[in-house]
Protein backbone atom coordinates (compact mmCIF):
# COMPACT_ATOMS: atom_id res chain seq x y z
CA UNK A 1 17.70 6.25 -0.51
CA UNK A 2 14.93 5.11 -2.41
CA UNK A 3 14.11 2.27 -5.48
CA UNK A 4 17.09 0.06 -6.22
CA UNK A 5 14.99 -0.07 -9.88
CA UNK A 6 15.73 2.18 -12.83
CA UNK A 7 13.14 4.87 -13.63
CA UNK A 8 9.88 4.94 -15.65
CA UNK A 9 7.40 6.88 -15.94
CA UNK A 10 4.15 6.83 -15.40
CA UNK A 11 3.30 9.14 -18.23
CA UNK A 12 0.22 11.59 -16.29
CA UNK A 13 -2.57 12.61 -19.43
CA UNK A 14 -4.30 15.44 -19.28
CA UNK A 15 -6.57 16.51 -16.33
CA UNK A 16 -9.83 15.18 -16.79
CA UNK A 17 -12.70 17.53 -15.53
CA UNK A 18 -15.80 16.81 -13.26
CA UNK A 19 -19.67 17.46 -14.45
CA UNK A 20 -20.71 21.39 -14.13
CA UNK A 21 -17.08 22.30 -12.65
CA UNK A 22 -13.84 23.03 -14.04
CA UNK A 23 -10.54 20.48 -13.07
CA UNK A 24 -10.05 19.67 -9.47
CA UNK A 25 -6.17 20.73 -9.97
CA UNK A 26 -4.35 22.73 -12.59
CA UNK A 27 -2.10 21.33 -14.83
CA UNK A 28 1.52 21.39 -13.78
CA UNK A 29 4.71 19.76 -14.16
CA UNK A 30 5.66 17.27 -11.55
CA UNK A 31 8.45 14.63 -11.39
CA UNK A 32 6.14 11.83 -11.57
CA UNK A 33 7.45 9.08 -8.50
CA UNK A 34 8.24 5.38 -9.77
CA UNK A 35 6.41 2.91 -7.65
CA UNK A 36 8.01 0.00 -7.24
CA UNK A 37 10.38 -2.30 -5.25
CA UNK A 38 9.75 -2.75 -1.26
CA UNK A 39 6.78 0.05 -0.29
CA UNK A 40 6.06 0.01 3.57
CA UNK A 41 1.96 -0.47 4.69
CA UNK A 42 2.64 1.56 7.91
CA UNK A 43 1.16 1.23 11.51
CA UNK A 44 -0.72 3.81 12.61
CA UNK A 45 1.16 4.11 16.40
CA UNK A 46 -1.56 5.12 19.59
CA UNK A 47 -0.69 6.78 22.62
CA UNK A 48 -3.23 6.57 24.94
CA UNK A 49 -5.80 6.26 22.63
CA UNK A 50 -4.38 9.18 19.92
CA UNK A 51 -2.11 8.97 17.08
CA UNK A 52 1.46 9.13 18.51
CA UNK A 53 3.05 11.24 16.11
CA UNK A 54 6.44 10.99 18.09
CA UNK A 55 6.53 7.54 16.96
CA UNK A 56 5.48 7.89 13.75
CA UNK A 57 8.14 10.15 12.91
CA UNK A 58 10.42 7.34 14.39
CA UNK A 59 9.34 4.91 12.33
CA UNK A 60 9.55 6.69 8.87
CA UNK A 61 13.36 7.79 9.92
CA UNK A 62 14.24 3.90 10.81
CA UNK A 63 12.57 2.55 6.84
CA UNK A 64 14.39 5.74 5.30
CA UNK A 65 17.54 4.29 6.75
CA UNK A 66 16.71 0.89 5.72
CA UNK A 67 16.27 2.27 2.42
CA UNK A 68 12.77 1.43 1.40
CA UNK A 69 11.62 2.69 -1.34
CA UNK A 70 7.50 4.45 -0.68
CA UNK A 71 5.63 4.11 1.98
CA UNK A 72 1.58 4.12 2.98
CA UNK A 73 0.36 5.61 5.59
CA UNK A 74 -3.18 4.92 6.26
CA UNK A 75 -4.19 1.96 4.78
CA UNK A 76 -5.91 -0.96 6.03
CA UNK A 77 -2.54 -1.50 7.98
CA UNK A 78 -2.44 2.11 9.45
CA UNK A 79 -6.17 1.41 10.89
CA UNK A 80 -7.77 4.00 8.40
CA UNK A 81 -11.53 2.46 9.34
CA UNK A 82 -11.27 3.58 12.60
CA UNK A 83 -9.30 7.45 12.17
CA UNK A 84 -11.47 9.92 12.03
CA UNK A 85 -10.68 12.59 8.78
CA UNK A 86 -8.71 14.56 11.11
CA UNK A 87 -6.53 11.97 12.11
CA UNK A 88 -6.45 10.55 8.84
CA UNK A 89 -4.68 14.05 7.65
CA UNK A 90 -2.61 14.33 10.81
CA UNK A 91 -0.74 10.56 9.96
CA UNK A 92 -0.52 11.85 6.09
CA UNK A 93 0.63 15.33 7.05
CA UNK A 94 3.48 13.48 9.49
CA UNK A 95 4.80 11.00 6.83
CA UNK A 96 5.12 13.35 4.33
CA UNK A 97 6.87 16.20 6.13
CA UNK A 98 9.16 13.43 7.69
CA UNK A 99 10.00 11.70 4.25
CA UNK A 100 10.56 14.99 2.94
CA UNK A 101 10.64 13.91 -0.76
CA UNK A 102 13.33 11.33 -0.08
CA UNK A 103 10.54 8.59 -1.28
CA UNK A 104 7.66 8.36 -3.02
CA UNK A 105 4.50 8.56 0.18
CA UNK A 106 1.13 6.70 -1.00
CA UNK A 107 -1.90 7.83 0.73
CA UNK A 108 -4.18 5.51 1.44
CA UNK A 109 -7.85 7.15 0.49
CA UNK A 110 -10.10 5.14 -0.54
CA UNK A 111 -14.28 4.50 0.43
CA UNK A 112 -17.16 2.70 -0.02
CA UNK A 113 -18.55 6.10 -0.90
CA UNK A 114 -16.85 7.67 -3.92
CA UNK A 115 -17.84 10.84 -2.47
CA UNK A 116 -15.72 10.48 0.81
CA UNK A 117 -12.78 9.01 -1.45
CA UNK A 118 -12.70 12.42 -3.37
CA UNK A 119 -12.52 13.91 -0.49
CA UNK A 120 -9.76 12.42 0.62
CA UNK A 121 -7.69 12.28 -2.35
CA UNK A 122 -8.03 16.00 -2.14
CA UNK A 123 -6.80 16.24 1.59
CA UNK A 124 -4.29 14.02 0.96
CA UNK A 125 -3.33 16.03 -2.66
CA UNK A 126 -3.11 18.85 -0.63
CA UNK A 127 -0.88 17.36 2.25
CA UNK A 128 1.54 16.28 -0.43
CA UNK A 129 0.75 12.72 -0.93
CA UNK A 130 2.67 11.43 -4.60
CA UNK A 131 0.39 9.30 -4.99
CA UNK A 132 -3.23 7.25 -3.79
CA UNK A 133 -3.86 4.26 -2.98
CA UNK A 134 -7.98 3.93 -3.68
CA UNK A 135 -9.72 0.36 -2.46
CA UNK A 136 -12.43 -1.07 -4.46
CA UNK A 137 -15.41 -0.10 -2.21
CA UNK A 138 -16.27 -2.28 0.11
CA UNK A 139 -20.18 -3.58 1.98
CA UNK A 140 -21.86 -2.32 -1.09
CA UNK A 141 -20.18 -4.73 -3.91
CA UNK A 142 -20.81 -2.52 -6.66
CA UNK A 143 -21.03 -4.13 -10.68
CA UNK A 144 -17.96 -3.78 -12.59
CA UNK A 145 -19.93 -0.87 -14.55
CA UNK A 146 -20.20 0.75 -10.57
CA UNK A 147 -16.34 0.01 -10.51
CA UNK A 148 -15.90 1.93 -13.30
CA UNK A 149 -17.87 4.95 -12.30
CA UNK A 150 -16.09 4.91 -9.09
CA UNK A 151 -12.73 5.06 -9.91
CA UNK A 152 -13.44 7.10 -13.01
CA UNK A 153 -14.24 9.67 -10.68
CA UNK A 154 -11.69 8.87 -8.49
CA UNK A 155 -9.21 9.35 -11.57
CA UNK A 156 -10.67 12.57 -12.18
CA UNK A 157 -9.81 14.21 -9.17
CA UNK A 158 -6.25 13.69 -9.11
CA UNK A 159 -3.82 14.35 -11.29
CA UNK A 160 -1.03 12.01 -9.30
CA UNK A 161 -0.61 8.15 -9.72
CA UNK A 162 -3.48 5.75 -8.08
CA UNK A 163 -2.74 2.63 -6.93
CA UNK A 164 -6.10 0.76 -7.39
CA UNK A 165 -6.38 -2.10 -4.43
CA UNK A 166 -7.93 -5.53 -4.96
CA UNK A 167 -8.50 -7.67 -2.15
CA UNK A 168 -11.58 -9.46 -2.20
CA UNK A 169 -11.81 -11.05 1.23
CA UNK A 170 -12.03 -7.81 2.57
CA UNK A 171 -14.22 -6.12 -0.35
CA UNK A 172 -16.03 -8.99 -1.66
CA UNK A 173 -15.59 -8.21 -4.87
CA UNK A 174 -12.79 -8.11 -7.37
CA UNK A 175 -11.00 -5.35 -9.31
CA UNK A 176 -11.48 -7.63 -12.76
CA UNK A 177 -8.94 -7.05 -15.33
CA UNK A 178 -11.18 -5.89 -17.80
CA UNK A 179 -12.14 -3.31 -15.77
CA UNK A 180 -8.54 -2.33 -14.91
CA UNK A 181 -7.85 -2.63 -18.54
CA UNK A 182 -10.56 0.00 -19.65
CA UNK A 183 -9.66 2.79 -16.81
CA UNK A 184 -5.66 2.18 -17.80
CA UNK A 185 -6.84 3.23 -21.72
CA UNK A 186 -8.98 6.36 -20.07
CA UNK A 187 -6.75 7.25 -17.30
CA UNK A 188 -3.08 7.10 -17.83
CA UNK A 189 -2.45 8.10 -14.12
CA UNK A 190 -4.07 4.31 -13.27
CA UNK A 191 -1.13 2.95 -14.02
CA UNK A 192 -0.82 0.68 -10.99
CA UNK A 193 -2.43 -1.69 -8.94
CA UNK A 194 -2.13 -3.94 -5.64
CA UNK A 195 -3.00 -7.02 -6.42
CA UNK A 196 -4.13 -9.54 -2.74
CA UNK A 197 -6.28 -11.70 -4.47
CA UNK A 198 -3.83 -14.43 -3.72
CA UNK A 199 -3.59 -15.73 -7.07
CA UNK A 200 -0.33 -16.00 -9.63
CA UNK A 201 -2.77 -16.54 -12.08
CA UNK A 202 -4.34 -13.21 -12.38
CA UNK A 203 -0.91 -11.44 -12.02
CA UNK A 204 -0.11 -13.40 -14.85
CA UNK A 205 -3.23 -11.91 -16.72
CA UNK A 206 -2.89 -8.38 -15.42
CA UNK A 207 0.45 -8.20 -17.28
CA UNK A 208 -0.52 -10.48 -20.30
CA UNK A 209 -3.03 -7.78 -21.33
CA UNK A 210 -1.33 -4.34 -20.46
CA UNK A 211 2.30 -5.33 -20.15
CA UNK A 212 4.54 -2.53 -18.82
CA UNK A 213 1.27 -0.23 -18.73
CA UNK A 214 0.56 -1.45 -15.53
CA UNK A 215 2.78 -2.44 -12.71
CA UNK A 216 1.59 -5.07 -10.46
CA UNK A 217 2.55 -4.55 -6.74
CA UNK A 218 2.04 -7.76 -4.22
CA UNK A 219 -0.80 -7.27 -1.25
CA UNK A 220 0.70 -10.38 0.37
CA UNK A 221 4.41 -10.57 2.01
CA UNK A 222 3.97 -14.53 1.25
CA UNK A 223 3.23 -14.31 -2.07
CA UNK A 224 5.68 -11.67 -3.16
CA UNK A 225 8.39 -13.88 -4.78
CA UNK A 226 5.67 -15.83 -6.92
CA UNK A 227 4.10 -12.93 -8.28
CA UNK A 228 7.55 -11.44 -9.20
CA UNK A 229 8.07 -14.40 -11.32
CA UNK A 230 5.26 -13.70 -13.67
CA UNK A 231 6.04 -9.95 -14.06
CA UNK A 232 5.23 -8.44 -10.62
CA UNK A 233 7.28 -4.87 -9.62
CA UNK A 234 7.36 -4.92 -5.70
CA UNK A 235 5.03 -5.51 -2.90
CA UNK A 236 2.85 -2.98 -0.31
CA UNK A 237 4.18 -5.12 2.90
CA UNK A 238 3.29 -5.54 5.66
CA UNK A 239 6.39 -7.11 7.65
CA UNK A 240 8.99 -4.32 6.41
CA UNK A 241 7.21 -2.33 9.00
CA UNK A 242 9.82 -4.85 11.06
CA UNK A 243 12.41 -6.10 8.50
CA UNK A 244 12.84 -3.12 5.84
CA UNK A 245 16.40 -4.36 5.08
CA UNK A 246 15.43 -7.68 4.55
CA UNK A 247 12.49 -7.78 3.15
CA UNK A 248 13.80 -5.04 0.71
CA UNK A 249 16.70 -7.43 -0.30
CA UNK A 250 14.63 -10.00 -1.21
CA UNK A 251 12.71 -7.78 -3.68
CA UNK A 252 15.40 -6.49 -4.94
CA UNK A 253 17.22 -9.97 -6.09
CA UNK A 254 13.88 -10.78 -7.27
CA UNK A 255 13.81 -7.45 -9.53
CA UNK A 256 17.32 -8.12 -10.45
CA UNK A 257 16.14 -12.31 -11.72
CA UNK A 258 18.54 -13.89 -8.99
CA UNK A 259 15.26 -15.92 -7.97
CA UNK A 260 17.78 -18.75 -6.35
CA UNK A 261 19.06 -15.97 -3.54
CA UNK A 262 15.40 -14.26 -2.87
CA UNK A 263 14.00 -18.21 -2.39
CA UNK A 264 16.53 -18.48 0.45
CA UNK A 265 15.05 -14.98 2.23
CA UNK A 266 11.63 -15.98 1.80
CA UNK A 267 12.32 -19.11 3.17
CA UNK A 268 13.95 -17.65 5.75
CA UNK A 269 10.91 -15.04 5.99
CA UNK A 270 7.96 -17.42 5.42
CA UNK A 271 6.90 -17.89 8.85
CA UNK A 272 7.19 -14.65 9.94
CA UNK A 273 5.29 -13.70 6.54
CA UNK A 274 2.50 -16.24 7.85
CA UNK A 275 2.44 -15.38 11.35
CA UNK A 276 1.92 -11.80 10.80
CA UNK A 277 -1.48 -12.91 9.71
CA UNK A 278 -2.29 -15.26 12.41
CA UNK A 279 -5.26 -12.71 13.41
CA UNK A 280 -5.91 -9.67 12.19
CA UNK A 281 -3.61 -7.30 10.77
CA UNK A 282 -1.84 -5.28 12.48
CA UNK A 283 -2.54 -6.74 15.51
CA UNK A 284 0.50 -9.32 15.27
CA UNK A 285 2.79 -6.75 13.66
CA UNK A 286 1.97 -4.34 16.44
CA UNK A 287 3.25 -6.97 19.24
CA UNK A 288 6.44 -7.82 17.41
CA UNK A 289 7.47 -4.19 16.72
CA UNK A 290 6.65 -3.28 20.69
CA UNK A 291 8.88 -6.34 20.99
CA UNK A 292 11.80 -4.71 19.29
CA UNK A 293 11.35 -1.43 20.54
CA UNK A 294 10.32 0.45 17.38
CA UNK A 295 6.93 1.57 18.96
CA UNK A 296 6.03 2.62 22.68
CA UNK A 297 2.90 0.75 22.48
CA UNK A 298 0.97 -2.25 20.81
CA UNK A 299 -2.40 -0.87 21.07
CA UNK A 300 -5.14 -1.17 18.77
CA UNK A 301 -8.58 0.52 18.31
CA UNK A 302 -11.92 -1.75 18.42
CA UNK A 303 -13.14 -3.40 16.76
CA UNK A 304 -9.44 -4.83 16.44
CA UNK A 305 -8.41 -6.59 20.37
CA UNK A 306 -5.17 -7.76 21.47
CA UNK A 307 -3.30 -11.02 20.39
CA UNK A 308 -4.40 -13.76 21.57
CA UNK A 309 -2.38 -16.56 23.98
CA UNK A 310 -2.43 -19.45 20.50
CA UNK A 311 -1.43 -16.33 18.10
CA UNK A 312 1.01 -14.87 20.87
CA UNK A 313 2.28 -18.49 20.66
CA UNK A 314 2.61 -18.59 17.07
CA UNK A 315 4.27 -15.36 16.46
CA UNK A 316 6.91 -16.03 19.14
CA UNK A 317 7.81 -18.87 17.08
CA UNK A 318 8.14 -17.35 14.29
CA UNK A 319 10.45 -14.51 15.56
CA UNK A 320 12.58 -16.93 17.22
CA UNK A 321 13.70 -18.55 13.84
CA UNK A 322 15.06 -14.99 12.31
């Protein structure tokens, strides 16, 4: 199980220490996890309006077959706006003690308040997470000085990798890559980021400036193969939630430079890469995994509704081609 890539480290610094209070978390050795290659955004499954752990646990055991190498539960996919702390822990708590160090589990805990996102990276630290995957905050549009703070502090409760997320539609503001540059130079544990900006361009300028000290993970299934081809290591995804194996494959011939074969499985994936997004993820990924029978139920919590009849329409067509 796990990465089809060869190792590299990370290379965790020293702890750094809040104001007035000594470090969050001693200093200890840990095998530090390599995060690359094809990293599932899981669904967060409901059961009557609760977190269905059963199939949860289902789930994790059918991408650990599949061979995927991380996985993130509770990110924007996983519905983290609407689970409450407790559930937030419970999904964490599940995936980890179900992945059971086979691969590398990302929690997804970030805020708009860098208070709430300490907390969480501390919850999640203590569940076990390897690693945290920390939004820029969203509403309030900080500065880039405000980004700076924020994930400075973020940085400095943690001693395990953060995945830094930049997806401006959703946060209206952008990571920039000075500002990625300067916490990489403070914070060795920033050594990666998820980059759903939609544009080659700044993957291209992520890796121009830091190189190999930061790898560049896709936030769009669509987009994946581009970004590869200017220096990208993987994608978060969305649609390995259904297609682990394939979706995995592609990634991997990408890592491995056969772009010729991974252009024929994301042609072959495109639409189902586009339709996914049709409304509002994970609505559509929801219905087609009911559809296959790797969840018991489709359901998702307000304000997220049900697919509509046109994306129904769309989706169906774009499950039909595979």
């Amino acid at each position: 199980m796990g990465s089809v890539y060869p190792e590299k480290s990370c290379g965790i610094g020293k702890v750094a220490w809040f104001p007035r209070q000594g470090p969050l978390y001693p200093l200890r050795p840990m095998k530090k996890p390599t995060l690359i290659g094809t990293i599932t955004a899981l669904v967060t499954p409901f059961s009557r309006g609760h977190v269905d752990s059963d199939d949860l646990r289902k789930l994790v055991k059918v991408q650990l077959r599949a061979g995927i190498s991380g996985l993130v539960p509770v990110g924007t996919t996983g519905e983290s706006p609407t689970l409450s702390h407790e559930e937030h822990l419970e999904v964490i708590s599940t995936v980890v003690e179900t992945v059971a160090g086979k691969v590398p589990v990302i929690a997804g805990t970030g805020s708009n308040s860098t208070r709430e996102a300490e907390a969480l990276i501390k919850r999640a630290h203590e569940a076990g997470a390897d690693a945290m995957l920390v939004v820029a905050p969203y509403y309030n549009k900080p500065s880039q000085a405000g980004l700076l703070a924020h994930f400075s502090r973020v940085a400095e409760s943690t001693d395990r990798p953060i995945v830094l997320y930049s997806i401006p539609s959703r946060c209206g503001i952008e990571i920039e890559v000075p500002t990625v540059e300067a916490l990489r130079a403070k914070y060795p544990h920033v050594c990666y980021i998820k980059e759903a900006g939609g544009s080659v361009d700044r993957v291209d300028r992520l890796k121009s400036a830091m190189g190999r000290d930061i790898t560049v993970l896709s936030g769009d299934d669509s987009l994946t193969l581009p970004f590869m081809s200017v220096g990208a290591e993987g994608v978060i995804s969305v649609a390995s939630n259904l297609l682990p194996r394939q979706v995995s494959k592609m990634v991997a011939l990408a890592a491995a430079h056969d772009f010729a074969k991974a252009a024929k499985f994301h042609r072959k994936l495109y639409p189902l890469f586009k339709a996914l997004f049709v409304e509002p993820s994970p609505v559509p990924v929801k219905v087609a995994m009911l559809r296959r029978g790797m969840i018991s139920c489709a359901d998702v919590r307000m304000p997220l509704c049900s697919l509509s009849p046109e994306g129904d329409a769309v989706l169906t067509a774009a499950l039909d081609l595979l």
